[in-house]
N, C-alpha and C. Protein backbone atom coordinates (compact mmCIF):
# COMPACT_ATOMS: atom_id res chain seq x y z
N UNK A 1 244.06 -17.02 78.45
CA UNK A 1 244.34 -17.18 77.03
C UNK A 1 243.01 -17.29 76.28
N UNK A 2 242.62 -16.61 75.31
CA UNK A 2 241.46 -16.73 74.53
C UNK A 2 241.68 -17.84 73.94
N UNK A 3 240.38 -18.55 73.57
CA UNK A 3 240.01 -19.44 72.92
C UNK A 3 239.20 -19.51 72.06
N UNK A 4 238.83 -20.27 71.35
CA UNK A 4 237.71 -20.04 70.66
C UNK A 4 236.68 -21.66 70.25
N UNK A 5 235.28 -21.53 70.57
CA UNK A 5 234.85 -23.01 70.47
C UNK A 5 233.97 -23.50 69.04
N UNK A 6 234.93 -24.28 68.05
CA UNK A 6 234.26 -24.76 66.49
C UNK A 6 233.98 -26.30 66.51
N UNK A 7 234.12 -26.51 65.41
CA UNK A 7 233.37 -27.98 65.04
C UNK A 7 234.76 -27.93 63.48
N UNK A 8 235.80 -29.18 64.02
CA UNK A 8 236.18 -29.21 62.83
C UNK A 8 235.88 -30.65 62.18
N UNK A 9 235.47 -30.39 61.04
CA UNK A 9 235.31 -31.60 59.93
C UNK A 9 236.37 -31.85 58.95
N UNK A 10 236.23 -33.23 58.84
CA UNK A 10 237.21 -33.54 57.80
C UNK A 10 236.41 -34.61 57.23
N UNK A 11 237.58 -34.17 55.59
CA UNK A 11 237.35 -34.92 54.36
C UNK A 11 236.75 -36.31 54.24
N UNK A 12 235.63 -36.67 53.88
CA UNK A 12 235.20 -38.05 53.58
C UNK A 12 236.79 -38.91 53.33
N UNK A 13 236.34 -40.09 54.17
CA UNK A 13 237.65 -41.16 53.98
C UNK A 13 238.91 -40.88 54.63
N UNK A 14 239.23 -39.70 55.29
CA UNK A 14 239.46 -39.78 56.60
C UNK A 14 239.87 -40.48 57.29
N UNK A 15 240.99 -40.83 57.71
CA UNK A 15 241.40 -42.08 58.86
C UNK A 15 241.59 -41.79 60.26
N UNK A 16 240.62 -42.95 61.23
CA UNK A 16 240.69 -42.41 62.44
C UNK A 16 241.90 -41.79 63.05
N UNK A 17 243.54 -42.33 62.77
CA UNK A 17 244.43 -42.12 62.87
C UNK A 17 244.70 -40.65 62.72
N UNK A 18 244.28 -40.09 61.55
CA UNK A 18 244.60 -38.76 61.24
C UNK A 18 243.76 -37.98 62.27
N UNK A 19 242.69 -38.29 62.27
CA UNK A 19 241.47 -37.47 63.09
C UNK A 19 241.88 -37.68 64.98
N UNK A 20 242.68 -38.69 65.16
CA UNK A 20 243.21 -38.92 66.18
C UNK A 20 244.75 -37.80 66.37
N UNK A 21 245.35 -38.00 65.80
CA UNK A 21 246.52 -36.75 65.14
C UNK A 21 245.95 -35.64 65.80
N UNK A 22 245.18 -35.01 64.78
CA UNK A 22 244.76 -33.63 65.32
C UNK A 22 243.91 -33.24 66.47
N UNK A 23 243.29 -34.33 67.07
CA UNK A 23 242.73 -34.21 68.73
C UNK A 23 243.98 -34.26 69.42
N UNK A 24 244.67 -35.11 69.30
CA UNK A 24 246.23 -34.94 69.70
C UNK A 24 247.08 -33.84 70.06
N UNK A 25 246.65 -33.36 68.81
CA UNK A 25 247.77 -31.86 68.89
C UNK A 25 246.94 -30.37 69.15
N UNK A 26 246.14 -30.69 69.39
CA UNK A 26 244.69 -29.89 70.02
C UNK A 26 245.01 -29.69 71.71
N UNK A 27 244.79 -30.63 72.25
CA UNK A 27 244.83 -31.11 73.52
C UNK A 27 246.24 -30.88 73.98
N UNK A 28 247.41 -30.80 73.21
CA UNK A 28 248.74 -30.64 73.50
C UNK A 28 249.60 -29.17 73.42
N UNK A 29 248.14 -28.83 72.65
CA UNK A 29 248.08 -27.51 73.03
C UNK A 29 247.23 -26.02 73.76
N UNK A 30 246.68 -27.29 74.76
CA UNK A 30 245.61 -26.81 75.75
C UNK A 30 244.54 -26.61 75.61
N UNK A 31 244.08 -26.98 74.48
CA UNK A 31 242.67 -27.52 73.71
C UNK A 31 241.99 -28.43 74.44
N UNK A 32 240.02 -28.49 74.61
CA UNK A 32 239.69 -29.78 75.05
C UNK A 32 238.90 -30.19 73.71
N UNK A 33 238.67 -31.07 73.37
CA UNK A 33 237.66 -32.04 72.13
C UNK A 33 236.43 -32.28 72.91
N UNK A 34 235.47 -32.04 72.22
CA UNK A 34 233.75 -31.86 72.94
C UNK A 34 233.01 -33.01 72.27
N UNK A 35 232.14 -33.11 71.74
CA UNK A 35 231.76 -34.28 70.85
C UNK A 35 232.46 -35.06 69.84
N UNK A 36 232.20 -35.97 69.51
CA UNK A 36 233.04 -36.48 68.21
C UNK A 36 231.49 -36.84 67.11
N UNK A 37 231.90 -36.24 65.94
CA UNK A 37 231.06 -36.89 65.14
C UNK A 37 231.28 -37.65 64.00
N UNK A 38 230.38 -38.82 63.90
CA UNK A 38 231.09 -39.80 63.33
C UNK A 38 229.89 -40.61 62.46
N UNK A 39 228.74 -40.01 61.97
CA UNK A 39 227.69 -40.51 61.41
C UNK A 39 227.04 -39.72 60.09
N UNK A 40 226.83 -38.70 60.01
CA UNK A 40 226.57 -37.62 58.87
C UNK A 40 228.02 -36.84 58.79
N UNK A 41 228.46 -36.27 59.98
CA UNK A 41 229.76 -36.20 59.44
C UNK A 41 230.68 -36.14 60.05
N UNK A 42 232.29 -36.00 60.02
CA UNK A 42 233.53 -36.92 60.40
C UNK A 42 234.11 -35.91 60.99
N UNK A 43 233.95 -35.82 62.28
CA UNK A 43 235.09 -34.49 62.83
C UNK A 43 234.58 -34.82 64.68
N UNK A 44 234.77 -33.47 64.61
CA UNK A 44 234.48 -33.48 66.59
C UNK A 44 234.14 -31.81 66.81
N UNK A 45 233.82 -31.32 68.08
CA UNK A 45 233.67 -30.33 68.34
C UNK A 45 235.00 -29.63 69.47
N UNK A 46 235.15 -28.43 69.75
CA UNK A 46 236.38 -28.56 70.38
C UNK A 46 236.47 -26.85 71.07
N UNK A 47 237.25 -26.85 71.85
CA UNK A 47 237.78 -25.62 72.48
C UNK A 47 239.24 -25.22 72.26
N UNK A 48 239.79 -24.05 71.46
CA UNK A 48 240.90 -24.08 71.35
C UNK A 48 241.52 -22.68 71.21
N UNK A 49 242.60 -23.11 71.38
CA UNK A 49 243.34 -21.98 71.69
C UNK A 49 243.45 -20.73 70.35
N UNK A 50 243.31 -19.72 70.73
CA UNK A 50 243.23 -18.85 69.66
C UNK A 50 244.29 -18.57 68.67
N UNK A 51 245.70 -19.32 69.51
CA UNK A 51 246.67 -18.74 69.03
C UNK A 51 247.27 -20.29 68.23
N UNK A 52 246.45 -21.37 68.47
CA UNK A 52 246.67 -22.81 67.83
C UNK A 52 246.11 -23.07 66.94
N UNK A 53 244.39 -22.21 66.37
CA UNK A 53 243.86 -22.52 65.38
C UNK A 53 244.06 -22.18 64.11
N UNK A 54 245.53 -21.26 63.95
CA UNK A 54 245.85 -21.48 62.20
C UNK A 54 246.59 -22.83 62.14
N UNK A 55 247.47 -22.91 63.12
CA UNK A 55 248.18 -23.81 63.34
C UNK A 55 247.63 -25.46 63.09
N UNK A 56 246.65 -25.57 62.95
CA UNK A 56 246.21 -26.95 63.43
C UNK A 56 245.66 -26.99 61.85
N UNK A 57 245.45 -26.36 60.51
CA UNK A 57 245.14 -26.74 59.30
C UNK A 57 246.55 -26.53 58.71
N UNK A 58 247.68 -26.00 59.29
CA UNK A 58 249.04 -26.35 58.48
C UNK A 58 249.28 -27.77 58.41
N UNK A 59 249.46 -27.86 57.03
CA UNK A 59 249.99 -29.23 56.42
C UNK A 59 249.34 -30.00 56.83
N UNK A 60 248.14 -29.66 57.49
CA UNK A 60 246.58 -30.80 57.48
C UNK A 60 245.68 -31.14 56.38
N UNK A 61 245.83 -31.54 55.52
CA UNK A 61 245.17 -31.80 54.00
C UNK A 61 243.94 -33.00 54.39
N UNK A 62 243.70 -32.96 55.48
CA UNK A 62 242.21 -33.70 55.77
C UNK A 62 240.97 -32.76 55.98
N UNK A 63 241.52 -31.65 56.79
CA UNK A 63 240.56 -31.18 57.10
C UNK A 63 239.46 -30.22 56.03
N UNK A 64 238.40 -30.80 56.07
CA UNK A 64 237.53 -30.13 54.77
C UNK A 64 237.45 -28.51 55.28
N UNK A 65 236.70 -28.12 56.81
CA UNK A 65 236.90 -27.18 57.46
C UNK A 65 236.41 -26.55 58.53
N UNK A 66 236.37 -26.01 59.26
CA UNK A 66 236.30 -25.42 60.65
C UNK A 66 235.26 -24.26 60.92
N UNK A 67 234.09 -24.25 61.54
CA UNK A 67 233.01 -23.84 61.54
C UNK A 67 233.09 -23.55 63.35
N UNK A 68 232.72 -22.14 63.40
CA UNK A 68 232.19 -21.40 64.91
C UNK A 68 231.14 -22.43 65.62
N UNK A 69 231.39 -22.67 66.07
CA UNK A 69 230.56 -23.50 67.53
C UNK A 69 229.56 -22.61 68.27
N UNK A 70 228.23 -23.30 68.46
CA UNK A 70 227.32 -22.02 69.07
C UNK A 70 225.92 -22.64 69.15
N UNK A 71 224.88 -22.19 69.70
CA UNK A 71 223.88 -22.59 69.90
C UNK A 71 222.53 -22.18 68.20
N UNK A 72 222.00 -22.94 68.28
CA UNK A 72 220.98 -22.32 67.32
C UNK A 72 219.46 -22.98 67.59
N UNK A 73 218.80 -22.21 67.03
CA UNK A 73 217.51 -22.58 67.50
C UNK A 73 216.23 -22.65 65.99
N UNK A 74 215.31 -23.42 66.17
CA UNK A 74 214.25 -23.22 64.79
C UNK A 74 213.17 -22.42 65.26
N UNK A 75 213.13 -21.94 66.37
CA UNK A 75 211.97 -21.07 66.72
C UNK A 75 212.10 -19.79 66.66
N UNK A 76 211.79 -18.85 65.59
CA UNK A 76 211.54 -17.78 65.53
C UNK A 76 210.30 -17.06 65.36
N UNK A 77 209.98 -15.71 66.69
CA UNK A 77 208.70 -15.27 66.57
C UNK A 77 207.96 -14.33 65.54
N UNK A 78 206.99 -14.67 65.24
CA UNK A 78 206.42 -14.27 64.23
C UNK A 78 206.20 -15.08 62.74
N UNK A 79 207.30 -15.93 62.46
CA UNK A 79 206.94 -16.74 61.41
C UNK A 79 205.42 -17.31 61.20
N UNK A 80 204.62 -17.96 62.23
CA UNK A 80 203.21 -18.04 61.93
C UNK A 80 202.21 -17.41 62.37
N UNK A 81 201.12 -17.02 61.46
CA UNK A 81 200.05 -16.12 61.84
C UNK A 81 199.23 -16.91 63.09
N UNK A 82 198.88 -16.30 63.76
CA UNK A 82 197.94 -16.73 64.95
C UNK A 82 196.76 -16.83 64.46
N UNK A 83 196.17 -17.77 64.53
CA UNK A 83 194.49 -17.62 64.05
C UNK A 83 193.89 -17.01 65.17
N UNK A 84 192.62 -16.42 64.70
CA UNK A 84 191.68 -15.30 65.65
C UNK A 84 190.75 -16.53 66.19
């Protein structure tokens, strides 16, 4: 089954309850939850099913929104000149 791995955030003020809800119904639908974030901002990271992720913002009015999961990096070559 394809999946797909994001980072969903939700709305400032947020109740763990709700944010508990939707790891809930994530996982119940063969989803795993990867990090939780809970300091700059309010969500978790996650693996999920391709065919669960419209599903999981119906009649979810917390979630601000759902961002591709992936590696990134600040090192790119060439940005500084090499001195001679």
């Amino acid at each position: 089954m394809p999946s797909s791995k994001v980072i969903v955030i939700f709305k400032s003020g947020t109740s763990e309850g709700d944010i508990n809800a939707a790891v809930q119904k994530i996982q119940a639908e063969g989803g795993t939850i990867g990090h939780r974030y809970n300091s700059a901002l309010l969500g978790f990271s996650a693996e999920i099913p391709d065919s669960s992720l419209q599903s999981l913002t119906t009649g979810n009015t917390q979630i601000d929104y759902i961002e591709g999961d992936g590696e990134v990096s600040i090192y790119a070559e060439g940005i500084l000149a090499k001195k001679s």
